[in-house]
PDB file of N, CA and C in Angstrom:
ATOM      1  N   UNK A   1    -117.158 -41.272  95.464  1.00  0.00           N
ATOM      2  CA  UNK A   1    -116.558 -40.247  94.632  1.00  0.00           C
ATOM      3  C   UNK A   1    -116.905 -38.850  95.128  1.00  0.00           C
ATOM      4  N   UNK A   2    -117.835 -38.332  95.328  1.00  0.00           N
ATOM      5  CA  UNK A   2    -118.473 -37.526  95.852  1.00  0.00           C
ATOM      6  C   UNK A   2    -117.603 -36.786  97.313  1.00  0.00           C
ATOM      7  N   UNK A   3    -117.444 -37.835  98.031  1.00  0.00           N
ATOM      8  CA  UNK A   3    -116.764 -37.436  99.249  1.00  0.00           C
ATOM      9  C   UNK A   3    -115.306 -37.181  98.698  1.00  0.00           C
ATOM     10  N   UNK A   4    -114.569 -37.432  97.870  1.00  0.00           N
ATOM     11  CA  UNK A   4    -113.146 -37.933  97.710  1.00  0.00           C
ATOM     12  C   UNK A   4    -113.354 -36.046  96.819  1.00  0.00           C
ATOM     13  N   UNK A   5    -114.036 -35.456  96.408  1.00  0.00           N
ATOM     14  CA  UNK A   5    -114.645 -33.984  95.592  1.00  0.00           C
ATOM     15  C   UNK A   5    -114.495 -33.418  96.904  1.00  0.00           C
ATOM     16  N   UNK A   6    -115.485 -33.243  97.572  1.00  0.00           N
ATOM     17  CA  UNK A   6    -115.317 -33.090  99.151  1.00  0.00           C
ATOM     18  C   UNK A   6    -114.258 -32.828  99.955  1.00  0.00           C
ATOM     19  N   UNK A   7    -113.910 -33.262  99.903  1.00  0.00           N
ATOM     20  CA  UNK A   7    -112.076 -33.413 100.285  1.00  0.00           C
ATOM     21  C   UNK A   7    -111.290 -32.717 100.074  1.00  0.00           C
ATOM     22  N   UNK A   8    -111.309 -32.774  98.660  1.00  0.00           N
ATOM     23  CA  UNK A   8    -110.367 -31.800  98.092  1.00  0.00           C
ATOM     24  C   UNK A   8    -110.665 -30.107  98.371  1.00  0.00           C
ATOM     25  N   UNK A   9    -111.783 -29.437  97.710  1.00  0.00           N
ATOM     26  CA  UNK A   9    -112.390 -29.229  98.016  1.00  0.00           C
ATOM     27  C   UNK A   9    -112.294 -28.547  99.608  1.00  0.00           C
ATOM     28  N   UNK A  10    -111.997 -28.996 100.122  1.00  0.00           N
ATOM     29  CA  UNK A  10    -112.188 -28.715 101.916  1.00  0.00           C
ATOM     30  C   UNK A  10    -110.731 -28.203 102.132  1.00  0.00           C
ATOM     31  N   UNK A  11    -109.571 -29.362 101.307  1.00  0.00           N
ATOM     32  CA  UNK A  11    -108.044 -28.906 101.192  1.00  0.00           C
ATOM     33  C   UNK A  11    -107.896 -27.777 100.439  1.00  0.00           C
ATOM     34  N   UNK A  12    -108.528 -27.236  99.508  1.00  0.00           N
ATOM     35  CA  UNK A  12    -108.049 -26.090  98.890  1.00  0.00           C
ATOM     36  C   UNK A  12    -109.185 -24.527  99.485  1.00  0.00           C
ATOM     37  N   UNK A  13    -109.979 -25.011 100.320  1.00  0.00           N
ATOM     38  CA  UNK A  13    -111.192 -23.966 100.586  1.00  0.00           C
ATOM     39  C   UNK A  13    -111.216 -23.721 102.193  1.00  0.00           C
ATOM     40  N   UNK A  14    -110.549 -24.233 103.246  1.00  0.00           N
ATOM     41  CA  UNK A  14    -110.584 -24.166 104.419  1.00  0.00           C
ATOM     42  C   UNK A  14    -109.124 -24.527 105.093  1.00  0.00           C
ATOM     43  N   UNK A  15    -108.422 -24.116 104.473  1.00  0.00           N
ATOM     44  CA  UNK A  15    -106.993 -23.790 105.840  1.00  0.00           C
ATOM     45  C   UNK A  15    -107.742 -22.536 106.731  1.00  0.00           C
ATOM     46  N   UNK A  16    -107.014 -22.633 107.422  1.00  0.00           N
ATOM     47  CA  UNK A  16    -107.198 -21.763 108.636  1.00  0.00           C
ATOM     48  C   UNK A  16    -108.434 -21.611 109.469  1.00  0.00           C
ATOM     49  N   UNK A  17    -109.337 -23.205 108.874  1.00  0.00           N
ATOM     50  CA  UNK A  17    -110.778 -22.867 109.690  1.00  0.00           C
ATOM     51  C   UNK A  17    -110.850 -24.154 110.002  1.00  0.00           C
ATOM     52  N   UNK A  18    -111.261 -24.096 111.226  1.00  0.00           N
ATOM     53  CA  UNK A  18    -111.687 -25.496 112.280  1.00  0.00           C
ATOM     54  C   UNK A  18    -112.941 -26.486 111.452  1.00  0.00           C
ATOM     55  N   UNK A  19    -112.788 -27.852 112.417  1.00  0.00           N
ATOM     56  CA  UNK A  19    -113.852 -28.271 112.200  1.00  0.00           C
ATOM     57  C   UNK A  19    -115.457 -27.688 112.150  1.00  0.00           C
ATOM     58  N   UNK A  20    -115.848 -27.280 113.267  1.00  0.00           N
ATOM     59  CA  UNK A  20    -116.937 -26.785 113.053  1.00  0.00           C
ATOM     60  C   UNK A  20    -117.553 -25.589 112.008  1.00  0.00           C
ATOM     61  N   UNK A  21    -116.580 -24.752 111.644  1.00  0.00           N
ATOM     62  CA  UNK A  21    -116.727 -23.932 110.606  1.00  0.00           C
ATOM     63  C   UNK A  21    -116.625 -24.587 109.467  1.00  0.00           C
ATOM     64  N   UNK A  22    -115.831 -25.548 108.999  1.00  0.00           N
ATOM     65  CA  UNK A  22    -115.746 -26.092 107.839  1.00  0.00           C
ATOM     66  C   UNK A  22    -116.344 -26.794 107.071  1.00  0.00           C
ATOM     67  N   UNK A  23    -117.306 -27.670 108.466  1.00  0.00           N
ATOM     68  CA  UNK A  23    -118.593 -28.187 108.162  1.00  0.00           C
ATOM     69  C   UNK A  23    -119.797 -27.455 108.079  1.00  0.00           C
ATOM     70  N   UNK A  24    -119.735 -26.331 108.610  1.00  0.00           N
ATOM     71  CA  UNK A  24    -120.965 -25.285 108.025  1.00  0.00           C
ATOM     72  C   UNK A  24    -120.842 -24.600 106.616  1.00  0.00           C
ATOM     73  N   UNK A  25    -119.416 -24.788 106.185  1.00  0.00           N
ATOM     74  CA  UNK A  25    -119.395 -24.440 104.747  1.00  0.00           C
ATOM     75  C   UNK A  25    -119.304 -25.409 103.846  1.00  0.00           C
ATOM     76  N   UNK A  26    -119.022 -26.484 104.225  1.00  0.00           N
ATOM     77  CA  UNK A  26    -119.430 -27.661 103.649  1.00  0.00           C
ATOM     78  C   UNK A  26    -120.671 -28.166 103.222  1.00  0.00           C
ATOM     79  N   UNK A  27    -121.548 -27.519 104.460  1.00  0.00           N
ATOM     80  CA  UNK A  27    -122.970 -27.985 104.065  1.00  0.00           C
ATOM     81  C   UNK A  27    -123.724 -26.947 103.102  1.00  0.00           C
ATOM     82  N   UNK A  28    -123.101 -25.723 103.248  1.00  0.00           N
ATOM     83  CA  UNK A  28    -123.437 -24.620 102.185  1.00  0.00           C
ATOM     84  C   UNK A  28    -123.014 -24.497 101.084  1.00  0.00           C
ATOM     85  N   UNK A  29    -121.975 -25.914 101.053  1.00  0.00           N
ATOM     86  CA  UNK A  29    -121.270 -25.505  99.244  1.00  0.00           C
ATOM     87  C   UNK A  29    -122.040 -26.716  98.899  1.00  0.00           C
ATOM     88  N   UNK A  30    -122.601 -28.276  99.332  1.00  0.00           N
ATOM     89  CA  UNK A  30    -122.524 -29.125  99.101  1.00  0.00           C
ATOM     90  C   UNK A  30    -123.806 -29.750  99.395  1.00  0.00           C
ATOM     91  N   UNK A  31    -124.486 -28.878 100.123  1.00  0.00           N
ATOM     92  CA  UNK A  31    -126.266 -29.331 100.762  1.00  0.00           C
ATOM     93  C   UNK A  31    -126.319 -30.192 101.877  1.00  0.00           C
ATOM     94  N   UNK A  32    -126.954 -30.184 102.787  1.00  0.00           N
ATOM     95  CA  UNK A  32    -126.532 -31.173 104.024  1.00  0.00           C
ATOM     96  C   UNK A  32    -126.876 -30.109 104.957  1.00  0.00           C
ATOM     97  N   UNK A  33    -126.984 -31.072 106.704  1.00  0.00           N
ATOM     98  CA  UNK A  33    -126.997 -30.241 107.714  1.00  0.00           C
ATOM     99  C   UNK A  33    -125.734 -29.922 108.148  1.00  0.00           C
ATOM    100  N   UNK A  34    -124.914 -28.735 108.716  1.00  0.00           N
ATOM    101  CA  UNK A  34    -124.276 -27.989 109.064  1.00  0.00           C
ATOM    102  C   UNK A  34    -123.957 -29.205 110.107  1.00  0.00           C
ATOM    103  N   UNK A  35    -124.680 -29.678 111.479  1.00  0.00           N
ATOM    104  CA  UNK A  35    -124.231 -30.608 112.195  1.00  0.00           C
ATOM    105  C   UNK A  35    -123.731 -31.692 111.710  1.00  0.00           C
ATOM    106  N   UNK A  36    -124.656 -32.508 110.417  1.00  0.00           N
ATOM    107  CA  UNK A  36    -124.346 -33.849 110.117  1.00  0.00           C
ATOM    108  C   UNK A  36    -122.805 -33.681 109.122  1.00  0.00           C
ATOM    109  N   UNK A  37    -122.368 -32.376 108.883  1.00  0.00           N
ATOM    110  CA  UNK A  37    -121.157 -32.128 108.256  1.00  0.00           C
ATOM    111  C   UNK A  37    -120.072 -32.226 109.084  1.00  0.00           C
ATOM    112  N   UNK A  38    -120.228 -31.609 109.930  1.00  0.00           N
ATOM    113  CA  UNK A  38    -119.391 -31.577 110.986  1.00  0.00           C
ATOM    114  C   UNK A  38    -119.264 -33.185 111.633  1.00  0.00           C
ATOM    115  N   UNK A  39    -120.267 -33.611 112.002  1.00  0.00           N
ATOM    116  CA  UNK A  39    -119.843 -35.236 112.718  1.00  0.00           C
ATOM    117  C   UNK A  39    -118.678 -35.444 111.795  1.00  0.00           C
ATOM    118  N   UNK A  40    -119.213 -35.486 110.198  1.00  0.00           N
ATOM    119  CA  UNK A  40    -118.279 -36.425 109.277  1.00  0.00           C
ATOM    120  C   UNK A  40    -117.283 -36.202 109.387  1.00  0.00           C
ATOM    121  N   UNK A  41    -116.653 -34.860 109.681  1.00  0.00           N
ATOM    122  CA  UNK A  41    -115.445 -34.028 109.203  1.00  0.00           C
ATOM    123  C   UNK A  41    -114.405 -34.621 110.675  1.00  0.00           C
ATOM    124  N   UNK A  42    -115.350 -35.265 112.070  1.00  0.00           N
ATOM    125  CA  UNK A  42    -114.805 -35.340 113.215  1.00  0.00           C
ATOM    126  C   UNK A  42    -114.102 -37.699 112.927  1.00  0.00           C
ATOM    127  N   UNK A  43    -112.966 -37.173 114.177  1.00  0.00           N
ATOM    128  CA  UNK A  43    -112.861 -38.446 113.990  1.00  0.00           C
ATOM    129  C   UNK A  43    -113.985 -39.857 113.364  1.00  0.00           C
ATOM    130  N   UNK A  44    -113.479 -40.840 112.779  1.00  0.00           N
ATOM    131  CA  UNK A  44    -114.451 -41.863 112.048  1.00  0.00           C
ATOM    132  C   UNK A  44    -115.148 -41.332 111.288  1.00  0.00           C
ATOM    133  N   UNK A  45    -115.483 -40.386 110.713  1.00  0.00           N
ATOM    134  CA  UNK A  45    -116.500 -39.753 109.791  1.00  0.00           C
ATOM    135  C   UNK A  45    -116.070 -39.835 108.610  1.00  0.00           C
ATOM    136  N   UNK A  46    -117.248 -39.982 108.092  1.00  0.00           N
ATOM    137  CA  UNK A  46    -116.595 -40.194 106.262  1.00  0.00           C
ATOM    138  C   UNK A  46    -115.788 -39.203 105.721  1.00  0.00           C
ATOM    139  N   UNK A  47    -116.105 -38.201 105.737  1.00  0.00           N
ATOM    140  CA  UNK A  47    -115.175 -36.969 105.099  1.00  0.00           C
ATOM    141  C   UNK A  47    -113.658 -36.968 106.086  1.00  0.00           C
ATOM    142  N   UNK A  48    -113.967 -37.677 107.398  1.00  0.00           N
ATOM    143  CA  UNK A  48    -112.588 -37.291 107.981  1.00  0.00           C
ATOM    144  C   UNK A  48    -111.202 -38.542 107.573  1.00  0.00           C
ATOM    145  N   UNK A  49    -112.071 -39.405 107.008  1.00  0.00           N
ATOM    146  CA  UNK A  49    -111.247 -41.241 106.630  1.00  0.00           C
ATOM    147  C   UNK A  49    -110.357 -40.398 105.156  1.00  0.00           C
ATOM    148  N   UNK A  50    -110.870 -39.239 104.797  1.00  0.00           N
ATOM    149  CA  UNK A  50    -110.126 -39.233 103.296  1.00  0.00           C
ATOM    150  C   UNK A  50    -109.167 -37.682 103.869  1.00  0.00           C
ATOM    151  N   UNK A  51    -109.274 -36.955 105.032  1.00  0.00           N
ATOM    152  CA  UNK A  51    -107.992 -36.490 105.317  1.00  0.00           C
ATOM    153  C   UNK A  51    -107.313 -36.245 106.576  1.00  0.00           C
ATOM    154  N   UNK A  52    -106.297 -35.783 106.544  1.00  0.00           N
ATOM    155  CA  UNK A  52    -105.767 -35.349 107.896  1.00  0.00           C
ATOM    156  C   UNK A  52    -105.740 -33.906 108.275  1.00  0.00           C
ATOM    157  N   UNK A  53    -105.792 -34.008 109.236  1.00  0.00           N
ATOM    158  CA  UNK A  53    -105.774 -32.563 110.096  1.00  0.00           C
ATOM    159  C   UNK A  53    -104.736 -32.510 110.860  1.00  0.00           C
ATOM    160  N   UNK A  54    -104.014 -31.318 110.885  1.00  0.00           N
ATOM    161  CA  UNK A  54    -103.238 -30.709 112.039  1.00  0.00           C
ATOM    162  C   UNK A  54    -103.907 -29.072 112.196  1.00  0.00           C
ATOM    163  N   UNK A  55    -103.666 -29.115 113.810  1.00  0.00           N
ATOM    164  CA  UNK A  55    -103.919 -27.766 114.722  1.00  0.00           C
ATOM    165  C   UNK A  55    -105.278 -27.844 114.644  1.00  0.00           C
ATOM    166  N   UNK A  56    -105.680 -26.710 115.410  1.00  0.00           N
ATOM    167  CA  UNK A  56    -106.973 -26.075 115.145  1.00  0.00           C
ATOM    168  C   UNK A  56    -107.787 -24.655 115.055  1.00  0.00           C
ATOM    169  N   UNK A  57    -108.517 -24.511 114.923  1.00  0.00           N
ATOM    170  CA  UNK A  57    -109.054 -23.169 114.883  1.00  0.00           C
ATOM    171  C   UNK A  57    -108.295 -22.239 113.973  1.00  0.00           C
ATOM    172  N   UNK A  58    -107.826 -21.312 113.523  1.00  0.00           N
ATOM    173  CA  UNK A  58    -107.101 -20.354 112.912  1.00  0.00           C
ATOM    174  C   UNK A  58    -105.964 -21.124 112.302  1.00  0.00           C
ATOM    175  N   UNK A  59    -106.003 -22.215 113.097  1.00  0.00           N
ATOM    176  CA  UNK A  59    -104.075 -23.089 112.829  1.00  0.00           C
ATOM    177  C   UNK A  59    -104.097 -24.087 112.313  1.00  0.00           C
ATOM    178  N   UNK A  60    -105.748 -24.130 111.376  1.00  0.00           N
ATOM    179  CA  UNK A  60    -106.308 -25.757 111.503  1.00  0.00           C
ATOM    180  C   UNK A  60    -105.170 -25.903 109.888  1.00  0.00           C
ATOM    181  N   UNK A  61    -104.655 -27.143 109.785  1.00  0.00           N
ATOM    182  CA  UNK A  61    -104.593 -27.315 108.388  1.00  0.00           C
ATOM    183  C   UNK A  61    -104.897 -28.963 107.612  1.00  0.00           C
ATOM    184  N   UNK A  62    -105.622 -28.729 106.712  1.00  0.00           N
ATOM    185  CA  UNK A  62    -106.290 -29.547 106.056  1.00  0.00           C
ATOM    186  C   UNK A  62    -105.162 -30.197 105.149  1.00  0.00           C
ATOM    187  N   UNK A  63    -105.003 -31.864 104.702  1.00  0.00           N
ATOM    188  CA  UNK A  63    -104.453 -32.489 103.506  1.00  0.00           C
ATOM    189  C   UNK A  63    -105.372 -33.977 103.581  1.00  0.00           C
ATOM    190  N   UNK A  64    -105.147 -34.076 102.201  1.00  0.00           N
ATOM    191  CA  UNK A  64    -105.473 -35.664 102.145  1.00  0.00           C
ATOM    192  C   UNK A  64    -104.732 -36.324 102.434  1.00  0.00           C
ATOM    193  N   UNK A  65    -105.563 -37.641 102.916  1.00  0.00           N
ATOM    194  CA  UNK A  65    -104.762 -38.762 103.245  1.00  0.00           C
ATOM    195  C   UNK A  65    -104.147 -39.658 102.345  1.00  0.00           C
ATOM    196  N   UNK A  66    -104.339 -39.803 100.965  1.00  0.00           N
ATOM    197  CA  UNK A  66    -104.338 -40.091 100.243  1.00  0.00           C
ATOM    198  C   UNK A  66    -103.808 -40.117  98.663  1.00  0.00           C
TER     199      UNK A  66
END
């Protein structure tokens, strides 16, 4: 449940910011390491199984998969 908060969350708080930024604000809204946010957010990662991504960097855009 937690991650599926997360998610959303990430869809309404980070268009226009890449993986690696998103997981440093992830870990600052949500507690966690800044790296271990980022793995998740990258292919196979838990936070990445609940959305999709298109583009990146400035162009990134976030939705659920779900």
């Amino acid at each position: 449940m937690a991650n599926a908060s997360i998610a959303k969350w990430i869809v309404d708080n980070c268009q226009g910011v890449g993986v690696n930024e998103t997981g440093r604000r992830v870990a600052k809204k949500f507690g966690g390491e800044g790296n271990s946010r980022i793995t998740s957010l990258k292919p196979r990662g838990s936070l990445r199984s609940l959305l999709k991504i298109a583009g990146e960097g400035d162009n990134t855009v976030w939705k659920l998969s779900r």
